[in-house]
PDB file of N, CA and C in Angstrom:
ATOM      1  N   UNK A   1      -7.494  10.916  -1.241  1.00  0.00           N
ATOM      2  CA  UNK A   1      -6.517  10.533  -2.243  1.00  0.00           C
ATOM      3  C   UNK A   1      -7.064   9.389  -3.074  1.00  0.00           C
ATOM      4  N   UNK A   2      -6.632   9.439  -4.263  1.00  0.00           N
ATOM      5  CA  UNK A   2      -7.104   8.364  -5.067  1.00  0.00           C
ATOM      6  C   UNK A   2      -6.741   7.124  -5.282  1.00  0.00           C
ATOM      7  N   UNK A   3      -5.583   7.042  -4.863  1.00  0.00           N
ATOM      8  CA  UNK A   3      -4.580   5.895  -4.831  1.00  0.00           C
ATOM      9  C   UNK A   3      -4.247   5.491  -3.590  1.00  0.00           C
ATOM     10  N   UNK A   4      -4.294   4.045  -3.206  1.00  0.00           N
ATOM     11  CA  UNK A   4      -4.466   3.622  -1.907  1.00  0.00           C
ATOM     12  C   UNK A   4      -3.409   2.451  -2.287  1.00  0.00           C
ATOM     13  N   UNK A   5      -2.829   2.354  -1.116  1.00  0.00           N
ATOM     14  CA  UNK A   5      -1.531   1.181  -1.247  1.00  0.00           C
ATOM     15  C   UNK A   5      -2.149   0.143  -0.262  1.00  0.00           C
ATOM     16  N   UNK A   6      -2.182  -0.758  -0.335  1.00  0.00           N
ATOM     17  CA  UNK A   6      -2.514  -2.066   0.693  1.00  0.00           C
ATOM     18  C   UNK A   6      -1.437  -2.988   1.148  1.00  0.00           C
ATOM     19  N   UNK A   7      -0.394  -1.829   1.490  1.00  0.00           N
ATOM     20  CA  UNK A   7       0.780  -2.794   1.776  1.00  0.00           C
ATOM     21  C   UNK A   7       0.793  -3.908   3.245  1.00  0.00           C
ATOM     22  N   UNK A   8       0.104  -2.893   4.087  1.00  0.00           N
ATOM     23  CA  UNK A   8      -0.615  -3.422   5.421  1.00  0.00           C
ATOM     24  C   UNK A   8      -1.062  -4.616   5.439  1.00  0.00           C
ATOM     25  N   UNK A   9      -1.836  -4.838   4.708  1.00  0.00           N
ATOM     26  CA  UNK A   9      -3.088  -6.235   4.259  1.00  0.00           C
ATOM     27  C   UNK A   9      -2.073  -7.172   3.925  1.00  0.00           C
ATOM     28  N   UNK A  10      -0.773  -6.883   2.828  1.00  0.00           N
ATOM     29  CA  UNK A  10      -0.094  -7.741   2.044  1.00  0.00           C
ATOM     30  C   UNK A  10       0.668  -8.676   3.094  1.00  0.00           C
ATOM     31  N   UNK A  11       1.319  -7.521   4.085  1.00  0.00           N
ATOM     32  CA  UNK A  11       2.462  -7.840   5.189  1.00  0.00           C
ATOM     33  C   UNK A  11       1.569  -8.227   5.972  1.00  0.00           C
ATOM     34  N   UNK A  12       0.467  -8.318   6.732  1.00  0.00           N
ATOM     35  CA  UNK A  12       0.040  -9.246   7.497  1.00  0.00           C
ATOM     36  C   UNK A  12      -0.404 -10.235   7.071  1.00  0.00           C
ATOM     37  N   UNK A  13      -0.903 -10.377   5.661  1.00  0.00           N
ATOM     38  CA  UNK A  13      -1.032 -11.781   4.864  1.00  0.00           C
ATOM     39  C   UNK A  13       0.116 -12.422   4.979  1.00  0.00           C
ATOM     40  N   UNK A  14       1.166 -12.316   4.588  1.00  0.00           N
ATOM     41  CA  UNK A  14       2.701 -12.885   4.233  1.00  0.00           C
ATOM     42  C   UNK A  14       3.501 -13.287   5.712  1.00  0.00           C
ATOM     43  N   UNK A  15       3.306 -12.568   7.054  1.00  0.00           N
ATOM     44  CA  UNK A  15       3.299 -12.225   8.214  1.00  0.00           C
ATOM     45  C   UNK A  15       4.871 -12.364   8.185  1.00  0.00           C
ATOM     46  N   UNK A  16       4.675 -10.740   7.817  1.00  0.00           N
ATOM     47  CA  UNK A  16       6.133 -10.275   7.418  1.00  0.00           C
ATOM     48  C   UNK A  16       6.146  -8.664   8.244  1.00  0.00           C
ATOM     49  N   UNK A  17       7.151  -8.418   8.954  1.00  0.00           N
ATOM     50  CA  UNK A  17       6.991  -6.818   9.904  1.00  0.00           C
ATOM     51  C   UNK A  17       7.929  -5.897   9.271  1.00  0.00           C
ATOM     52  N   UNK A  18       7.488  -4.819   9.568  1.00  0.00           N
ATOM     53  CA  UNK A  18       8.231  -3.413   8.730  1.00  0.00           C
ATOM     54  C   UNK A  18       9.873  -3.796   8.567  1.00  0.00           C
ATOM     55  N   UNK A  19      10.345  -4.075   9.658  1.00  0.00           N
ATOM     56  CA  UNK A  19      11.598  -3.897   9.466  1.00  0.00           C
ATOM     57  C   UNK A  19      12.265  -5.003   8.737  1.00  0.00           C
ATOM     58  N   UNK A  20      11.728  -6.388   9.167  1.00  0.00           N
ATOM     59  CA  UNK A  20      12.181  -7.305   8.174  1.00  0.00           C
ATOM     60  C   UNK A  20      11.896  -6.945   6.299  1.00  0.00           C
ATOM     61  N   UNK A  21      11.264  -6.864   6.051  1.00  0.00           N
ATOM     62  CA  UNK A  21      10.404  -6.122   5.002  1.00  0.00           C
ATOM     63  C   UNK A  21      11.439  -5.060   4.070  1.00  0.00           C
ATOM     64  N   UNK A  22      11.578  -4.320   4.947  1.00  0.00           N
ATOM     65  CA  UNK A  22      12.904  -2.901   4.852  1.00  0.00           C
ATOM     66  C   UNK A  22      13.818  -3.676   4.294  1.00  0.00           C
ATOM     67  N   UNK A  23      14.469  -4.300   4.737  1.00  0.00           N
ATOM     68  CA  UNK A  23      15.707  -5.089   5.031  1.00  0.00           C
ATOM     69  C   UNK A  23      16.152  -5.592   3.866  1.00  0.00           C
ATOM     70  N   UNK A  24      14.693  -6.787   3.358  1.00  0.00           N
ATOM     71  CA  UNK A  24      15.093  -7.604   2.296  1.00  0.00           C
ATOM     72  C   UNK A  24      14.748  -6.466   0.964  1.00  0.00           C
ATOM     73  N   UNK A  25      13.928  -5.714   0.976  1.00  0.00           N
ATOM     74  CA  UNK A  25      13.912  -4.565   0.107  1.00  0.00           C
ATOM     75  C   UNK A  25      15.059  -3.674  -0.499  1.00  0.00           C
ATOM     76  N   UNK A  26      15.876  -3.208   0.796  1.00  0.00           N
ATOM     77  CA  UNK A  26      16.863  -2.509   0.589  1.00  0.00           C
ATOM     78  C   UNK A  26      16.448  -0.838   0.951  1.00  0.00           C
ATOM     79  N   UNK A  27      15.397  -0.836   1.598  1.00  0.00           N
ATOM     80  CA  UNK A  27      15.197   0.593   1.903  1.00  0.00           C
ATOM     81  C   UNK A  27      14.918   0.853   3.422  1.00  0.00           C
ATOM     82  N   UNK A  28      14.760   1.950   4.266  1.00  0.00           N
ATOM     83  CA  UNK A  28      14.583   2.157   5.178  1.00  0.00           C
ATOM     84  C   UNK A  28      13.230   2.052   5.580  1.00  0.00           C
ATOM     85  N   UNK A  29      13.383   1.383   7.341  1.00  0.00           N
ATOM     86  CA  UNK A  29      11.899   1.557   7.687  1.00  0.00           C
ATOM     87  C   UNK A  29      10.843   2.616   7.781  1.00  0.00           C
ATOM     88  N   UNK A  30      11.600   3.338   7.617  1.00  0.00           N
ATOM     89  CA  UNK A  30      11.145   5.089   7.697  1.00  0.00           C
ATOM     90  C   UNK A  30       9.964   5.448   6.135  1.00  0.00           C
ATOM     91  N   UNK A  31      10.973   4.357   5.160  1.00  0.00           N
ATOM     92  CA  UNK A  31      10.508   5.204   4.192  1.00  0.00           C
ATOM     93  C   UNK A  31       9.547   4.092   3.996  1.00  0.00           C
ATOM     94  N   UNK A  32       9.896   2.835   4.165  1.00  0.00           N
ATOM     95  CA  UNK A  32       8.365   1.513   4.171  1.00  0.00           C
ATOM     96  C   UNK A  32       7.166   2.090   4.701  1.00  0.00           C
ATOM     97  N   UNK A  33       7.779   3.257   5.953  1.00  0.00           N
ATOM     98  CA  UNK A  33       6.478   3.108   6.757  1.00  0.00           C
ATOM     99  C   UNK A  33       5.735   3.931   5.823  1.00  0.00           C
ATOM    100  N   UNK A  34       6.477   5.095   5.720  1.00  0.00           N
ATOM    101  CA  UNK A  34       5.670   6.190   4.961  1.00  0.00           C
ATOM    102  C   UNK A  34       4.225   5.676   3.758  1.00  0.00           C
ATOM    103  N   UNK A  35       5.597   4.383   3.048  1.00  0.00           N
ATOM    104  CA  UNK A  35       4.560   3.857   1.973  1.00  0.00           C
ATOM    105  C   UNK A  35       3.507   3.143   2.501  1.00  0.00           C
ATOM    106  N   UNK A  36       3.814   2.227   3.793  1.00  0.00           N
ATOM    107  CA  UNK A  36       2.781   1.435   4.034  1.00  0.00           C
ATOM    108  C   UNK A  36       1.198   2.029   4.837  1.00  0.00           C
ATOM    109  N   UNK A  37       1.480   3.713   5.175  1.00  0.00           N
ATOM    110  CA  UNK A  37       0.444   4.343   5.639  1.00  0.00           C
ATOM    111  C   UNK A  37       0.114   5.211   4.788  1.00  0.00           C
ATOM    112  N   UNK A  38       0.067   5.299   3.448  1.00  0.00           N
ATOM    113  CA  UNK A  38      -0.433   6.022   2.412  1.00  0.00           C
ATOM    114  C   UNK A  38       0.090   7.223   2.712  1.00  0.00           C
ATOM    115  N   UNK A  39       1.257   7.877   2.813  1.00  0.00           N
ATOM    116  CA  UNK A  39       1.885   9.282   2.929  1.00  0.00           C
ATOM    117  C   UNK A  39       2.909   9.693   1.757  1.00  0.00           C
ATOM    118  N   UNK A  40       3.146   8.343   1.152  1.00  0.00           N
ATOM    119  CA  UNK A  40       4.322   8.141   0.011  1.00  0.00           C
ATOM    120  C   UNK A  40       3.924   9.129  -1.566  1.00  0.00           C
ATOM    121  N   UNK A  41       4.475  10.298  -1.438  1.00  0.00           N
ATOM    122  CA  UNK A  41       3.766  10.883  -2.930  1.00  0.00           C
ATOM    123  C   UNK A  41       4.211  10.174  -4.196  1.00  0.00           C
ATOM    124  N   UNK A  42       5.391   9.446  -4.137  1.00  0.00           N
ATOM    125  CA  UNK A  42       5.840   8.832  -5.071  1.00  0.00           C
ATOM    126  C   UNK A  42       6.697   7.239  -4.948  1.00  0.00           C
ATOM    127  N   UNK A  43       6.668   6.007  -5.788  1.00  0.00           N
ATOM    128  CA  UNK A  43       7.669   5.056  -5.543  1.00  0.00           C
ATOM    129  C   UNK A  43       7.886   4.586  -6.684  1.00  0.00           C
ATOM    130  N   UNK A  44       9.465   4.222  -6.575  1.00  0.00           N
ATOM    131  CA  UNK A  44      10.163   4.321  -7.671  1.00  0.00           C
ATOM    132  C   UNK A  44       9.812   2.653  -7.894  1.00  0.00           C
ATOM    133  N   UNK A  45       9.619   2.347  -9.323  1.00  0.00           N
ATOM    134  CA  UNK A  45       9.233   0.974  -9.413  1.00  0.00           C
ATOM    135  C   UNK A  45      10.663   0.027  -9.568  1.00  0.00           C
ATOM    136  N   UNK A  46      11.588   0.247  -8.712  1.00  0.00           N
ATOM    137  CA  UNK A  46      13.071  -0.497  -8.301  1.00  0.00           C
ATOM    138  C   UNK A  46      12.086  -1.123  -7.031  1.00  0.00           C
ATOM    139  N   UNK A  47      11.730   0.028  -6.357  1.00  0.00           N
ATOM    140  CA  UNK A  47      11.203  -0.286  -4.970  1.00  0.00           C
ATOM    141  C   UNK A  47       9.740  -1.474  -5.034  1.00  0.00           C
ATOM    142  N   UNK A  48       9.001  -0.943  -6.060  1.00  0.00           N
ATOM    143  CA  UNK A  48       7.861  -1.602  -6.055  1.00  0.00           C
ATOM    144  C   UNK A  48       7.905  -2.959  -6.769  1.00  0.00           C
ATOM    145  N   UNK A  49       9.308  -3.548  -7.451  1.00  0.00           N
ATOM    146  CA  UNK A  49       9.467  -5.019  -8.086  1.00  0.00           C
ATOM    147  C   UNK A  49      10.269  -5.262  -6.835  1.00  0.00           C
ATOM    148  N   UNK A  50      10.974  -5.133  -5.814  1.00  0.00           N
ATOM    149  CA  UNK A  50      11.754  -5.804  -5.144  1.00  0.00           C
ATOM    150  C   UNK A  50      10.457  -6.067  -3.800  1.00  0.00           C
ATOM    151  N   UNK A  51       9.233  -5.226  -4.036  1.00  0.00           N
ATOM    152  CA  UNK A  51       8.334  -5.391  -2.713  1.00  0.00           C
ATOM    153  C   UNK A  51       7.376  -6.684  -2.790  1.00  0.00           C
ATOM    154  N   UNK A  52       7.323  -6.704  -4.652  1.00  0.00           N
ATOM    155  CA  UNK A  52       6.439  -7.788  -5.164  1.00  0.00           C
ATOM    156  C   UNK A  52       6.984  -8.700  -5.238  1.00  0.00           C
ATOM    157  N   UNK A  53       8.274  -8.625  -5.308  1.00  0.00           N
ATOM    158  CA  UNK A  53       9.614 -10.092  -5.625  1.00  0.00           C
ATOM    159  C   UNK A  53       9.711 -10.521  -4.185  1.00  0.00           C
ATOM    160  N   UNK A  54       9.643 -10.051  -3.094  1.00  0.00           N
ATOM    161  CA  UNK A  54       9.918 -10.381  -1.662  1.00  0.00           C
ATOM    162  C   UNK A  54       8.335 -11.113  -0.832  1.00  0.00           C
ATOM    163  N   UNK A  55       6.984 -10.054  -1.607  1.00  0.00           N
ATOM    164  CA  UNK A  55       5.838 -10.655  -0.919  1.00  0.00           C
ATOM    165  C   UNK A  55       5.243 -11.890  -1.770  1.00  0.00           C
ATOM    166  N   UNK A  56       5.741 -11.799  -3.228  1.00  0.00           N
ATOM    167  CA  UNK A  56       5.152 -12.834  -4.114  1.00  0.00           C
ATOM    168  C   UNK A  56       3.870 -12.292  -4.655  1.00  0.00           C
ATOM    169  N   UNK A  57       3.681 -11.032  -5.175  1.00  0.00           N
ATOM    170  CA  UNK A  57       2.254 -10.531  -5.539  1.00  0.00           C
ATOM    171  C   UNK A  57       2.538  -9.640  -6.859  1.00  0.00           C
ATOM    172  N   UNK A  58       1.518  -8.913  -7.754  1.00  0.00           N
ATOM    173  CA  UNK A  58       1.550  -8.397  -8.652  1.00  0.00           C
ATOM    174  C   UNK A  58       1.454  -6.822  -8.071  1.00  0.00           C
ATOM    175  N   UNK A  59       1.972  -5.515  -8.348  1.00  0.00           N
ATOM    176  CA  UNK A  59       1.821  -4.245  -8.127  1.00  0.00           C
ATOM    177  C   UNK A  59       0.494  -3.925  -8.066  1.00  0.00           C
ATOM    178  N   UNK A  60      -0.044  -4.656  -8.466  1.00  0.00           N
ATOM    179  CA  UNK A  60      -1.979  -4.351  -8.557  1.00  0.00           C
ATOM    180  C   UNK A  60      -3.229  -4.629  -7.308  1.00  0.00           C
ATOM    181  N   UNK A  61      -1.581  -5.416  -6.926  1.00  0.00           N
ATOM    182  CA  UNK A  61      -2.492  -5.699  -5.598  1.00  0.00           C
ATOM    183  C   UNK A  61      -1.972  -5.171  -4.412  1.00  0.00           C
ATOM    184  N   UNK A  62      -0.687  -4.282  -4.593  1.00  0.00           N
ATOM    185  CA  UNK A  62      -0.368  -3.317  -4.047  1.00  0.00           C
ATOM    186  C   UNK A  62      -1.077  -1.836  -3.818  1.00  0.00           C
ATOM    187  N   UNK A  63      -0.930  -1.549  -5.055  1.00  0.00           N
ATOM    188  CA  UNK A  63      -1.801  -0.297  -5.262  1.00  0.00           C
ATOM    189  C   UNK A  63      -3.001  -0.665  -6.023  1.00  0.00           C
ATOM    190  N   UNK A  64      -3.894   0.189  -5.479  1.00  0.00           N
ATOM    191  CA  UNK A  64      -5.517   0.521  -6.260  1.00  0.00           C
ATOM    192  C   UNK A  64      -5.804   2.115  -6.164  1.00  0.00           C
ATOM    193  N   UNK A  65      -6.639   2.053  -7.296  1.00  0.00           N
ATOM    194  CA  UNK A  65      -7.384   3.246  -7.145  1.00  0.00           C
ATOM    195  C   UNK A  65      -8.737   3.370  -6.705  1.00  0.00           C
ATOM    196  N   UNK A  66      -8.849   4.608  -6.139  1.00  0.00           N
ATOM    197  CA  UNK A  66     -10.125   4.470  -5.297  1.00  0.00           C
ATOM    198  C   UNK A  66     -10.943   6.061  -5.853  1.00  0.00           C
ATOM    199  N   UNK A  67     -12.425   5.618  -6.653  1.00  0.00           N
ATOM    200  CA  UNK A  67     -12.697   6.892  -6.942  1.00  0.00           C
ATOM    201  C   UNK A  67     -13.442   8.138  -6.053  1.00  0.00           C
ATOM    202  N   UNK A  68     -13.029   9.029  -5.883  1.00  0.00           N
ATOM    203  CA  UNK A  68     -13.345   9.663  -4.334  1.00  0.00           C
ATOM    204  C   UNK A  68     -14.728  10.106  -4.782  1.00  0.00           C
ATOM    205  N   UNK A  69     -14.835  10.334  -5.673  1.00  0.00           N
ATOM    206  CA  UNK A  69     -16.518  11.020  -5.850  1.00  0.00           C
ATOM    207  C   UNK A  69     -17.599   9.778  -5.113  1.00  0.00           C
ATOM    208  N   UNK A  70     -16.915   8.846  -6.582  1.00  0.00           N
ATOM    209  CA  UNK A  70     -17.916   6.934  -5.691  1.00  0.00           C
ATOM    210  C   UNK A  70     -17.844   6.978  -4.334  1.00  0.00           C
ATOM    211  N   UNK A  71     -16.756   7.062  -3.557  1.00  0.00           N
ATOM    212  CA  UNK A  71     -16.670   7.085  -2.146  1.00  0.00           C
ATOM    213  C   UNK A  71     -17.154   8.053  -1.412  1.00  0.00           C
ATOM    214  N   UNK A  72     -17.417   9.311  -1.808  1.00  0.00           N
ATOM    215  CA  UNK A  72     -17.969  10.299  -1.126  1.00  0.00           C
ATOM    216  C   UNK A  72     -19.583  10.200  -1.306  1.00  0.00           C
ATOM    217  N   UNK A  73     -20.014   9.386  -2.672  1.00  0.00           N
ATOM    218  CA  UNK A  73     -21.386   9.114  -2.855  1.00  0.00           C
ATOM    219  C   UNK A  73     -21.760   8.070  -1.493  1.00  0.00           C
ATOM    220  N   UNK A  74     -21.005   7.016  -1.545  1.00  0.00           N
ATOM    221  CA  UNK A  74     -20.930   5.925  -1.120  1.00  0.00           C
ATOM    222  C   UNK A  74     -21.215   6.127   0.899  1.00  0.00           C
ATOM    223  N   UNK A  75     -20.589   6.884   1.056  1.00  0.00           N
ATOM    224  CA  UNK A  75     -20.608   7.501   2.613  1.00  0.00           C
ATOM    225  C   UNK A  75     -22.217   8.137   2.779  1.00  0.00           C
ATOM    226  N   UNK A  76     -22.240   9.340   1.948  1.00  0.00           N
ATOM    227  CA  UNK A  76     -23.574   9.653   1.966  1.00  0.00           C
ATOM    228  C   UNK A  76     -24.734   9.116   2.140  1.00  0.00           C
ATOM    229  N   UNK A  77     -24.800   8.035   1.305  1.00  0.00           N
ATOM    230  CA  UNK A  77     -25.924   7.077   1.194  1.00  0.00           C
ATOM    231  C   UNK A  77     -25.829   6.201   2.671  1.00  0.00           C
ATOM    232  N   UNK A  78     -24.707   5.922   2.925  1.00  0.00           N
ATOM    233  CA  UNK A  78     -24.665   5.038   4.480  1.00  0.00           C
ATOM    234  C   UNK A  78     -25.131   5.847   5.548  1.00  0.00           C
ATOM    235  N   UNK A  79     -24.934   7.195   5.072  1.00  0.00           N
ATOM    236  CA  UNK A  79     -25.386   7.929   6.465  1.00  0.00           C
ATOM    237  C   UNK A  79     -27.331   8.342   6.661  1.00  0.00           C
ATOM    238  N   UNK A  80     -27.547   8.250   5.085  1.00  0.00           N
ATOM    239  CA  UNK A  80     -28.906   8.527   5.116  1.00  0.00           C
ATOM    240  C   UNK A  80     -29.536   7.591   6.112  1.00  0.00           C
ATOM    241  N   UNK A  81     -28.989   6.018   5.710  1.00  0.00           N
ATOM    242  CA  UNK A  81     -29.945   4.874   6.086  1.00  0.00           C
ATOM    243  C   UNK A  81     -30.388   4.947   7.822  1.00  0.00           C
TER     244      UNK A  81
END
């Protein structure tokens, strides 16, 4: 997938846990989790200003893109060495 969420990284930076997280958000842990293990096909940006308003960060450092070709180059070459 091309799009990678780093919500993981954010919430153990902030040392903040799913459910507290949920809570002050307004959504279920169910559906945090989904987002926070990259399974989320979509989030509504209600969800993604109340995640940045709660951790103190910009959406950018939420989500990135990741180019899979670079990364599939990128593997290759590690495996040659």
């Amino acid at each position: 997938m091309g799009i990678k969420i780093n919500l993981d990284v954010l919430m153990a930076q902030k040392k903040i846990g799913l459910v507290e997280l949920a809570k002050r958000v307004d959504i279920t842990p169910a559906n945090l989790s989904i987002l926070k293990n990259n399974k989320a096909k979509a989030i509504r940006f209600s969800t993604l200003e109340a995640i940045c308003r709660e951790l103190g960060c910009q959406p950018g450092e939420i989500i990135e893109y990741e180019d899979e070709k670079q990364k599939d180059e990128m593997i290759l070459k590690e495996k040659e060495r």
